[in-house]
N, C-alpha and C. Protein backbone atom coordinates (compact mmCIF):
# COMPACT_ATOMS: atom_id res chain seq x y z
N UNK A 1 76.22 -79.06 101.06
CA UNK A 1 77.31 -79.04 101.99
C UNK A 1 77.40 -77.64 102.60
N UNK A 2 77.58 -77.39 104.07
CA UNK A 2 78.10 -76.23 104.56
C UNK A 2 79.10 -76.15 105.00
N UNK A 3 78.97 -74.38 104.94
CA UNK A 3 80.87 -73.94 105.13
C UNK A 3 80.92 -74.08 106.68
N UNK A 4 81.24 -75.26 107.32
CA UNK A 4 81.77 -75.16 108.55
C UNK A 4 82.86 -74.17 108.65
N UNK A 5 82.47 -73.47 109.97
CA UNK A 5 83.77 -72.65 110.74
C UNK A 5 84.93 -73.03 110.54
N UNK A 6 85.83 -72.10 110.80
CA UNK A 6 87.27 -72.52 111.34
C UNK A 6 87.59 -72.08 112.51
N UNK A 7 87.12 -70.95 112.76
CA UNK A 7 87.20 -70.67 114.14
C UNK A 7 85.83 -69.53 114.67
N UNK A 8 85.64 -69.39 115.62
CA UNK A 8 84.65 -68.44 116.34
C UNK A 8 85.75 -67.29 116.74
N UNK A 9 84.75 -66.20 116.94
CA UNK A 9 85.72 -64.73 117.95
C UNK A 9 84.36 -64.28 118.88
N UNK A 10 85.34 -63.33 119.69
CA UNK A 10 84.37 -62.89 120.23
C UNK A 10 83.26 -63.89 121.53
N UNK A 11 84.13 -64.81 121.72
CA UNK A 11 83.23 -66.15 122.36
C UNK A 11 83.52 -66.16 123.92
N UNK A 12 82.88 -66.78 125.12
CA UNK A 12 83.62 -67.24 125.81
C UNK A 12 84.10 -69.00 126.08
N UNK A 13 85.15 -69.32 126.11
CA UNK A 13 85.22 -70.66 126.32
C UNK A 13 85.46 -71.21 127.52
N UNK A 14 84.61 -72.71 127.56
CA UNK A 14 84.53 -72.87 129.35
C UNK A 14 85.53 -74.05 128.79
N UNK A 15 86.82 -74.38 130.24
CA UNK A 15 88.02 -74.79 130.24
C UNK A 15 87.28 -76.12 131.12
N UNK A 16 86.67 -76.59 131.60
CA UNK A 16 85.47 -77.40 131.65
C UNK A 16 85.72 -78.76 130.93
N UNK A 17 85.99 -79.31 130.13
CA UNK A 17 85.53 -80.41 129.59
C UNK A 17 84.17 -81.16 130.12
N UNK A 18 83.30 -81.42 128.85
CA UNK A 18 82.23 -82.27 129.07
C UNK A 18 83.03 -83.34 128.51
N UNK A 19 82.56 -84.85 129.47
CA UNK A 19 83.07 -85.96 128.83
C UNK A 19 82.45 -87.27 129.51
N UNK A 20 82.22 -87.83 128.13
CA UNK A 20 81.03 -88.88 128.27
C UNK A 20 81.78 -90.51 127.95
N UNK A 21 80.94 -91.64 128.07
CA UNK A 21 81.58 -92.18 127.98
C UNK A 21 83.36 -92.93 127.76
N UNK A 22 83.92 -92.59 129.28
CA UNK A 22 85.13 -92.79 129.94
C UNK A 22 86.45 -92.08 129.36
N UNK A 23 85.88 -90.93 128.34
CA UNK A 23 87.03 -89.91 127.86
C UNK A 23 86.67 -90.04 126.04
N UNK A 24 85.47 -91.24 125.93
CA UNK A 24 85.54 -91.23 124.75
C UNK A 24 85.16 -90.02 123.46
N UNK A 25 84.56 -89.68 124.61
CA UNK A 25 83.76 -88.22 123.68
C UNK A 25 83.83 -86.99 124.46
N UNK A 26 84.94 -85.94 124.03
CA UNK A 26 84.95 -84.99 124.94
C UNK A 26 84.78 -83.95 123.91
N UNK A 27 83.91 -82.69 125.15
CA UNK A 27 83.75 -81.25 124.24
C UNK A 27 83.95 -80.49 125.45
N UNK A 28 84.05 -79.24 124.86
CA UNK A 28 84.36 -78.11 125.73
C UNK A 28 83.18 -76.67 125.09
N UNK A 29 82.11 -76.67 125.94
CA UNK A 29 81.16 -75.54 125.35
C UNK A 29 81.85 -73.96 125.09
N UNK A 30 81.12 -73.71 124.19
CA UNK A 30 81.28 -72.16 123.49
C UNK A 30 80.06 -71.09 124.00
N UNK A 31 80.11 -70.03 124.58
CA UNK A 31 79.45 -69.10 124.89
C UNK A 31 79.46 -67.93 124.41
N UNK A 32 78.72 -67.60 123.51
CA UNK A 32 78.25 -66.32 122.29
C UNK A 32 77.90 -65.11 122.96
N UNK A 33 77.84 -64.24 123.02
CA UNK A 33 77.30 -62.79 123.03
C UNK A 33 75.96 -62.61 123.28
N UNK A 34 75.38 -63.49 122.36
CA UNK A 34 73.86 -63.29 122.40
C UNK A 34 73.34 -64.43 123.19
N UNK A 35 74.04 -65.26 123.96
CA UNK A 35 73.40 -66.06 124.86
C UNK A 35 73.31 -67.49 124.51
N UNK A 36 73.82 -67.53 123.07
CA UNK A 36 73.71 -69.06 122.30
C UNK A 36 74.42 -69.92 122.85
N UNK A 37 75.04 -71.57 122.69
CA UNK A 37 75.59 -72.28 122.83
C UNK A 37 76.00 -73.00 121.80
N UNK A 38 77.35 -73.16 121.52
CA UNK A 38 77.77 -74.32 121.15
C UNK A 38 78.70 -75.42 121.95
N UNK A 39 79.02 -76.34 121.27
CA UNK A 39 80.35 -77.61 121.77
C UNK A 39 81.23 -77.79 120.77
N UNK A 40 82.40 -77.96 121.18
CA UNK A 40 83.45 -78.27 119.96
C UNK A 40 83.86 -79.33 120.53
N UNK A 41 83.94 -80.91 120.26
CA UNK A 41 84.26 -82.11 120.77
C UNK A 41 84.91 -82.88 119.40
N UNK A 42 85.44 -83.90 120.27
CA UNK A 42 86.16 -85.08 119.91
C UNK A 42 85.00 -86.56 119.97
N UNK A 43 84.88 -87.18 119.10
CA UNK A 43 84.27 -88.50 119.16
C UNK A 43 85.32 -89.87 118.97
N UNK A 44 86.22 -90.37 119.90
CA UNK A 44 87.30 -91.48 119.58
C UNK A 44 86.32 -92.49 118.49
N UNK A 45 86.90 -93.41 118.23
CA UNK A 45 86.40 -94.69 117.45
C UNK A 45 85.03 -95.45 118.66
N UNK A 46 84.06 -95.83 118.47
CA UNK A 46 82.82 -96.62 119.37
C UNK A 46 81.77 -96.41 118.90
N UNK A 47 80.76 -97.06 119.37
CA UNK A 47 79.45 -96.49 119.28
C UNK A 47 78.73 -96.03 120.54
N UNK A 48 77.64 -94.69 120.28
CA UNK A 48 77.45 -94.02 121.50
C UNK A 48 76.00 -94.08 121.24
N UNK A 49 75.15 -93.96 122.52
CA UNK A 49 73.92 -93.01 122.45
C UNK A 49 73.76 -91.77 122.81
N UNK A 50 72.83 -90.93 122.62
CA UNK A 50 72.92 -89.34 123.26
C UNK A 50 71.11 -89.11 123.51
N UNK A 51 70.70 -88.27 124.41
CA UNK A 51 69.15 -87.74 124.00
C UNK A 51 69.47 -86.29 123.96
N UNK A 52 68.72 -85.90 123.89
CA UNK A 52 68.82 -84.54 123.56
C UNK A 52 67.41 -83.88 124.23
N UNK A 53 67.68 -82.71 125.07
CA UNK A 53 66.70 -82.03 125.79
C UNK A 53 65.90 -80.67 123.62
N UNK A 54 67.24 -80.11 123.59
CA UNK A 54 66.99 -79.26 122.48
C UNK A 54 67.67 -79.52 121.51
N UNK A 55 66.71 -79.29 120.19
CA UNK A 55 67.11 -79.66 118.83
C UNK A 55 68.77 -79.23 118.91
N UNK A 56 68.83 -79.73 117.82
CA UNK A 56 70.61 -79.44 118.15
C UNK A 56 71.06 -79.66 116.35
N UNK A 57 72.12 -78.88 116.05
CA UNK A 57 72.68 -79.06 114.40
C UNK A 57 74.22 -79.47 114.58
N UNK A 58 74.52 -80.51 113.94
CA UNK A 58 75.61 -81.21 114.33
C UNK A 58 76.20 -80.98 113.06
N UNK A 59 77.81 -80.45 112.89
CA UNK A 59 78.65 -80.01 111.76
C UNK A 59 80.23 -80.85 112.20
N UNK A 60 80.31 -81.61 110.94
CA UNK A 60 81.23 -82.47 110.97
C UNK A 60 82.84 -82.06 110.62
N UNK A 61 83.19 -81.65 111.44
CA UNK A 61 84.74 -80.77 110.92
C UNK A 61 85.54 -81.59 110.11
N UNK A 62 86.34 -82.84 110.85
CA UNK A 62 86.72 -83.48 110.30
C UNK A 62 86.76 -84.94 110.91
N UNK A 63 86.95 -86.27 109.99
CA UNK A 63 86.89 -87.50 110.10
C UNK A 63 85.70 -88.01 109.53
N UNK A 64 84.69 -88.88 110.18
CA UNK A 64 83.63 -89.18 109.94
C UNK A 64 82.85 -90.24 110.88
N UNK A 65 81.28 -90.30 110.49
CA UNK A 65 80.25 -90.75 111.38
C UNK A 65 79.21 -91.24 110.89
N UNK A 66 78.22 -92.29 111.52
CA UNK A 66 77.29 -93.10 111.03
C UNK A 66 76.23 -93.03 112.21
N UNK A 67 75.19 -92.12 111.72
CA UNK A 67 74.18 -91.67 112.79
C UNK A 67 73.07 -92.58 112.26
N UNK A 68 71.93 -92.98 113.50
CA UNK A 68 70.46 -93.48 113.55
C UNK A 68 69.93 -92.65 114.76
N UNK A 69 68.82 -91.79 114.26
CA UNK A 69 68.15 -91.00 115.09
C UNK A 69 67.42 -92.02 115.56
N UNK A 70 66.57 -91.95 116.63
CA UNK A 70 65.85 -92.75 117.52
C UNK A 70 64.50 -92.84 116.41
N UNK A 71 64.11 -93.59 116.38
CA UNK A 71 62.41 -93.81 115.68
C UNK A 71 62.77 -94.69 114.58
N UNK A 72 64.08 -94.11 114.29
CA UNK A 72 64.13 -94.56 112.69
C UNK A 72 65.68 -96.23 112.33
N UNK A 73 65.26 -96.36 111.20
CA UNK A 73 65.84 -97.82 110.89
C UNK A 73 67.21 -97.25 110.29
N UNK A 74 67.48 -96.09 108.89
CA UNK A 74 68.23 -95.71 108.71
C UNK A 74 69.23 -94.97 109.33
N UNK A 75 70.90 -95.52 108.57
CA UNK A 75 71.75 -94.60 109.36
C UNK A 75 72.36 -94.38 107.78
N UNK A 76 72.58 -93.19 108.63
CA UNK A 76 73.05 -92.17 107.81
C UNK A 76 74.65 -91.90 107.75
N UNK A 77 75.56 -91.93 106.73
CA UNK A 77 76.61 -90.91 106.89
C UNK A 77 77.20 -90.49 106.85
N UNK A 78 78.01 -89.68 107.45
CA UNK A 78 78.24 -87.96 107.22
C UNK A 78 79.98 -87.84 107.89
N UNK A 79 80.86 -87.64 106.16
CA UNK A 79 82.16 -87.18 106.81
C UNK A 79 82.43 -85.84 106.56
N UNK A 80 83.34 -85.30 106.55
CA UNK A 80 83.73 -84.12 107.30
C UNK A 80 83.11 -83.31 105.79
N UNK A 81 82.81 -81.90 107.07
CA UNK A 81 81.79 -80.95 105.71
C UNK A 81 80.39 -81.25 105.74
N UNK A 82 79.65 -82.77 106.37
CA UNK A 82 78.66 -82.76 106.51
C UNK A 82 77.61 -82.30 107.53
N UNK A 83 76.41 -81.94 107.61
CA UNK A 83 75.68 -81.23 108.83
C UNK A 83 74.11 -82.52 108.75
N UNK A 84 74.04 -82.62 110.20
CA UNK A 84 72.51 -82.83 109.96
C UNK A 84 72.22 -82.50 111.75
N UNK A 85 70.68 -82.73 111.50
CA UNK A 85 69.61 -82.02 113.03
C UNK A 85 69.19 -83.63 113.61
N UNK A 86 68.95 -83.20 114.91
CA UNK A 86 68.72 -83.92 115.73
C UNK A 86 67.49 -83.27 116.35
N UNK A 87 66.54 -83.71 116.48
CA UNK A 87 65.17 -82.96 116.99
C UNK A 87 65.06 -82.97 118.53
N UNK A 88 64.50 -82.27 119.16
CA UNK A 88 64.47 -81.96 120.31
C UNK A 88 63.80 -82.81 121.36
N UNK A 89 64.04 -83.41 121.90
CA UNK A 89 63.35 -84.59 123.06
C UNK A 89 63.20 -86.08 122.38
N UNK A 90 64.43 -85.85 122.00
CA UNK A 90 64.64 -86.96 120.82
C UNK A 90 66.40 -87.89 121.37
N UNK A 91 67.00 -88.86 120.70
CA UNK A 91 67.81 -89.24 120.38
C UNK A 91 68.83 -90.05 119.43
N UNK A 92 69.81 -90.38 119.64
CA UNK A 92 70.59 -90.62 118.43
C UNK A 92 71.46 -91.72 118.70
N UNK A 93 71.90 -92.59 117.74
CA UNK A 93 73.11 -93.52 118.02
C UNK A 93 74.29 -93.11 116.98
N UNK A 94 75.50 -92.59 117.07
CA UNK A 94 76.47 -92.29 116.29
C UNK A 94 77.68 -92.92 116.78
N UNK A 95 78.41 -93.44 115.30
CA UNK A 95 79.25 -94.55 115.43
C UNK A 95 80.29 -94.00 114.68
N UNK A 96 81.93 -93.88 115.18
CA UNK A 96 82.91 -93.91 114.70
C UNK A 96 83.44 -94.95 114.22
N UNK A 97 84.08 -95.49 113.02
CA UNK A 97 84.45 -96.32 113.03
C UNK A 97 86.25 -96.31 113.22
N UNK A 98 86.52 -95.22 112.69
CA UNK A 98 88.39 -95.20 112.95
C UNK A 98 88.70 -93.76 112.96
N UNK A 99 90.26 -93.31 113.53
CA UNK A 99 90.24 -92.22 113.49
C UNK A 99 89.78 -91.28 114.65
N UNK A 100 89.63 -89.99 114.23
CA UNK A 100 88.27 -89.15 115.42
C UNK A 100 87.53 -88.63 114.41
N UNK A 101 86.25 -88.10 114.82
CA UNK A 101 85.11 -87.43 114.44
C UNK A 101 85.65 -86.16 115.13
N UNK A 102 85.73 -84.99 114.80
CA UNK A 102 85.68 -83.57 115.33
C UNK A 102 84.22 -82.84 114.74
N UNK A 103 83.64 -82.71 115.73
CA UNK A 103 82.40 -81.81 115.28
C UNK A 103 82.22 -80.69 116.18
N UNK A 104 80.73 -79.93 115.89
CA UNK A 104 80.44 -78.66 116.65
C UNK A 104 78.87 -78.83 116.31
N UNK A 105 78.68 -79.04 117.60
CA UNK A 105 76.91 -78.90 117.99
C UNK A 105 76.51 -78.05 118.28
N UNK A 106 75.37 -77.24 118.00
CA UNK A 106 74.67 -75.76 117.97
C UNK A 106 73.40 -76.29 118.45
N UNK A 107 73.03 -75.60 119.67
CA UNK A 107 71.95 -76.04 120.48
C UNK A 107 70.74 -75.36 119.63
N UNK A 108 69.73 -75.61 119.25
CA UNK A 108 68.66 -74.68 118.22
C UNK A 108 67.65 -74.40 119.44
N UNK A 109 66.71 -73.56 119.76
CA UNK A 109 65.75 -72.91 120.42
C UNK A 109 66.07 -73.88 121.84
């Protein structure tokens, strides 16, 4: 298990909302010092798809989620406190079932 954040400093935040399917999944990106990226979003209750241009590490703040990376049969999953990767030129199906999912995606290379 990792120590998810509680908060970032030092960041800039874009007032922006990204939001995907009709409000169901909204984030608002984080901009680091050194040029990095993150998202801090909301996942309502549904099931979604996503692809992904770059690997990406997904940290589950709080609620919970039921991921199937693309290729594969298993789903996995992961409530709050849990982390897993998503590979790069790749995708994913993640399913809320009640509640929200709050996570933070970290774009990797």
């Amino acid at each position: 298990m990792s120590s998810i954040p509680a908060q970032f400093t030092g960041v800039t935040a874009v007032t922006k909302a990204n939001v995907y399917f009709d409000g169901r999944v909204v984030s608002h990106s984080i901009l680091f010092p050194d040029g990095s990226k993150k998202t801090l979003g909301l996942i309502y209750p549904g099931k979604f798809h996503f692809g992904t241009d770059q690997a990406e590490l997904m940290e589950i703040v709080a609620g919970a989620c039921s991921v199937k990376l693309d290729g594969q049969t298993a789903v996995q999953e992961y409530p709050a406190g849990a982390v897993f990767n998503i590979p790069a030129k790749s995708g994913f199906d993640i399913e809320v079932k009640s509640g929200l999912c709050e996570y933070i995606c970290s774009f990797i290379g």
